[in-house]
Protein backbone atom coordinates (compact mmCIF):
# COMPACT_ATOMS: atom_id res chain seq x y z
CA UNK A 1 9.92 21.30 -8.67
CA UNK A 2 11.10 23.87 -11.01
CA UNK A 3 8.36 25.08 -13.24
CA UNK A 4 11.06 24.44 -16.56
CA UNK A 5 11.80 20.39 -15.33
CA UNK A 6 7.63 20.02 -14.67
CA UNK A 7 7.24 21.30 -18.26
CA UNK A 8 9.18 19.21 -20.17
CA UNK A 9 8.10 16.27 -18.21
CA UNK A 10 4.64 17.42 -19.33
CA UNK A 11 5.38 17.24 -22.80
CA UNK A 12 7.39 14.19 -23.12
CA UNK A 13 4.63 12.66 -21.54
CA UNK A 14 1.90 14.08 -23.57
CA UNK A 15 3.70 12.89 -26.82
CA UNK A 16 3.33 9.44 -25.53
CA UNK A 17 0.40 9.70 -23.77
CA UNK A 18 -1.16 10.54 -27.32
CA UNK A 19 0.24 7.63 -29.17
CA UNK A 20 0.08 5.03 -26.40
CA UNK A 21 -3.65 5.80 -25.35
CA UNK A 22 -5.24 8.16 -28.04
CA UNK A 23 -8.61 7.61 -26.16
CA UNK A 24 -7.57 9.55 -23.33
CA UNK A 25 -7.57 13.22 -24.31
CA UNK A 26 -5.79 16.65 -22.28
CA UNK A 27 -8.01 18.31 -20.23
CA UNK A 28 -8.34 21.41 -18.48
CA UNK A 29 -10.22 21.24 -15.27
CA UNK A 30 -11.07 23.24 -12.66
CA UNK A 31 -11.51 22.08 -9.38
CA UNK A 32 -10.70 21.76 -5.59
CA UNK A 33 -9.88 18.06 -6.22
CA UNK A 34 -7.10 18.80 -8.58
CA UNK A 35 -3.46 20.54 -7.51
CA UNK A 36 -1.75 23.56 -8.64
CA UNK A 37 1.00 21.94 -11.70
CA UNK A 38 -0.99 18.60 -12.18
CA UNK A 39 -1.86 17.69 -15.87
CA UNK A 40 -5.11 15.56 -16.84
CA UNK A 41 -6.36 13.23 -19.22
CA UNK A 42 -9.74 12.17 -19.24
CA UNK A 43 -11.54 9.41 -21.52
CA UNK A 44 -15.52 9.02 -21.47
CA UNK A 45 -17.55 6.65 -22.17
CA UNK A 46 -21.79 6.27 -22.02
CA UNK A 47 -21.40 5.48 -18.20
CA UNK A 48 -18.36 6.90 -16.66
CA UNK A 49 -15.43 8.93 -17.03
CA UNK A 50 -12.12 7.76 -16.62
CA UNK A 51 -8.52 9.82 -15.60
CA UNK A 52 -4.35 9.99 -15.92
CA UNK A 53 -2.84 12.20 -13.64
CA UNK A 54 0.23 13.47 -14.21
CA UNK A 55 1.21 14.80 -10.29
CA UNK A 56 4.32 16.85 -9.30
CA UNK A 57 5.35 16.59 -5.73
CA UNK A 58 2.85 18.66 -3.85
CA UNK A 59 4.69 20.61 -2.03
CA UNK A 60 6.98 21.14 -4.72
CA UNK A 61 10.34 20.39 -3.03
CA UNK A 62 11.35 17.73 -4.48
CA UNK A 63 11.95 17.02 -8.34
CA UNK A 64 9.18 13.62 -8.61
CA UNK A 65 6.25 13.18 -10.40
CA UNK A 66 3.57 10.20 -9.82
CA UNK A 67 0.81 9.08 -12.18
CA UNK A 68 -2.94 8.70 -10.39
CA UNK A 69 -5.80 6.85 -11.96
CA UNK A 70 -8.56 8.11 -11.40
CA UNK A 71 -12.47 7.09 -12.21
CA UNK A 72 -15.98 8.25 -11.40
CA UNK A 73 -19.49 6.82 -12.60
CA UNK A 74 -20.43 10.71 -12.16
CA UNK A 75 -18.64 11.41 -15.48
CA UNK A 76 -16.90 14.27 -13.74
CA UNK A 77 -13.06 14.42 -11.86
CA UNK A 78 -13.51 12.62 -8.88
CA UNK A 79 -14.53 14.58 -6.08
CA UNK A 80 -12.73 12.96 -2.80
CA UNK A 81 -11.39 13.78 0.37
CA UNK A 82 -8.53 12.28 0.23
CA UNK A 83 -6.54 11.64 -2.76
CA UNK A 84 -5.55 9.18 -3.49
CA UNK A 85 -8.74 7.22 -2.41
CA UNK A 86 -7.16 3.62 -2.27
CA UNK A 87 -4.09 2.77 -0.69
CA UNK A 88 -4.61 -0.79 0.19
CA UNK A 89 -4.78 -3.91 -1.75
CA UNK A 90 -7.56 -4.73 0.58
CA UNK A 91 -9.20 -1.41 -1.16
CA UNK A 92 -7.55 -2.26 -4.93
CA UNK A 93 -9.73 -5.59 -4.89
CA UNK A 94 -13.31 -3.73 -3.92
CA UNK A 95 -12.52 -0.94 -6.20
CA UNK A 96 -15.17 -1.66 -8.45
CA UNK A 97 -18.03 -1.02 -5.47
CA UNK A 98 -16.97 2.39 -5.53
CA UNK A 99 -18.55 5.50 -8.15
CA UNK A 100 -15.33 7.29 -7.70
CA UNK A 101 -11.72 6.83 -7.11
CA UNK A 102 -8.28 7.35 -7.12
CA UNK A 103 -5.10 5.10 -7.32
CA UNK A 104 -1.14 5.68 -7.73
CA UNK A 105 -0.07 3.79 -9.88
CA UNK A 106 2.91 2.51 -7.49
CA UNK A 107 -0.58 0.67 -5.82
CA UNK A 108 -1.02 -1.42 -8.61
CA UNK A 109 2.52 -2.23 -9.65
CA UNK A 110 4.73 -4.95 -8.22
CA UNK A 111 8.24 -2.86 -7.65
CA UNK A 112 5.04 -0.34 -4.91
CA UNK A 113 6.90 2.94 -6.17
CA UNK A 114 4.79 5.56 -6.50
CA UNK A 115 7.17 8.68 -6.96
CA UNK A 116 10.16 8.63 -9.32
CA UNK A 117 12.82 11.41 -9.35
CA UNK A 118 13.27 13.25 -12.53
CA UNK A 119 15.86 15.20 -13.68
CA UNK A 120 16.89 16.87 -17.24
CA UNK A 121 18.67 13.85 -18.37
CA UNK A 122 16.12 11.33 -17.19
CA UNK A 123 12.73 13.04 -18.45
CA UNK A 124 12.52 10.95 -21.59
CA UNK A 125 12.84 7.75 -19.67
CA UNK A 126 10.70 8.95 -16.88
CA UNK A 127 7.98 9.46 -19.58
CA UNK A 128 8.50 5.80 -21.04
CA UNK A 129 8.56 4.33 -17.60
CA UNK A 130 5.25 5.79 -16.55
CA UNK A 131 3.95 4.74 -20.00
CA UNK A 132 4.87 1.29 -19.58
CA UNK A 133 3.13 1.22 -16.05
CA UNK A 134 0.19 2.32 -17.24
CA UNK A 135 -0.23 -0.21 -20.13
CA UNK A 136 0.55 -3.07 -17.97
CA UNK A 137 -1.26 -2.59 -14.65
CA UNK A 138 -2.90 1.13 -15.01
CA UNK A 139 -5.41 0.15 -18.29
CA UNK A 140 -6.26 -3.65 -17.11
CA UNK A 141 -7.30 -1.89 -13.71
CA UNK A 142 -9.03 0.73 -15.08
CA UNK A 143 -10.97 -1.55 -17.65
CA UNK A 144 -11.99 -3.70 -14.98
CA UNK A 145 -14.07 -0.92 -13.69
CA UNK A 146 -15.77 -0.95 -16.63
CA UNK A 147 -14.85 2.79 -17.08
């Protein structure tokens, strides 16, 4: 993904990151667990931490973004193997069991899509999109963790 398209995805997303979920503040981190272009957000509370991801492709070939949950009872990013850590509705259901995951968001929605192809003209959308995702199935997920 072009390094130009990444960053105004970034900010179009911050913007309404920051008036949709205030709670959830940017964060720098660094660690293993987190890939080169990815942005965070992080909210804490007395017993866990909680995370958005913001995720280019990867590889960086393709021009898509995905949004990954992410929790940990550790009250640090979580540190996993694989990411993400659930990929099963089997998994979605026993989530709570666990001190530290990760989820796309595609995993908790009906429509399963986890990356979405941005380009200049769609960025805005893209942003709104993810937004909407996360207030209807990301939050209720992530509050039933009790994060």
């Amino acid at each position: 993904m072009e390094k130009k398209l990444r960053l105004k995805m970034i900010a179009a997303f911050s913007a309404e990151m920051e008036k949709a979920f205030p709670e959830f503040l940017p964060v720098k981190i660094k660690s293993m667990y987190i890939w080169p272009g990815e942005s965070v957000w992080e909210r804490t509370t007395e017993s866990s931490s909680s995370f958005i991801v913001l995720s280019p492709d990867p590889k960086g070939q393709r021009d898509e973004m995905t949004i990954e949950l992410g929790w940990s009872r550790f009250k640090r990013f979580p540190e996993l193997m694989q990411r993400p850590s659930i990929t099963t509705t089997e998994s979605i259901s026993t989530a709570n069991n666990l001190n530290e995951g990760s989820v796309r968001i595609g995993s908790l929605c009906e429509d399963g899509v986890d990356w979405v192809h941005i380009n200049e003209e769609t960025i805005s959308e893209t942003a709104s999109i993810f937004i909407l995702k996360l207030r209807q199935h990301g939050m209720p997920f992530l509050n039933h963790l009790e994060v």
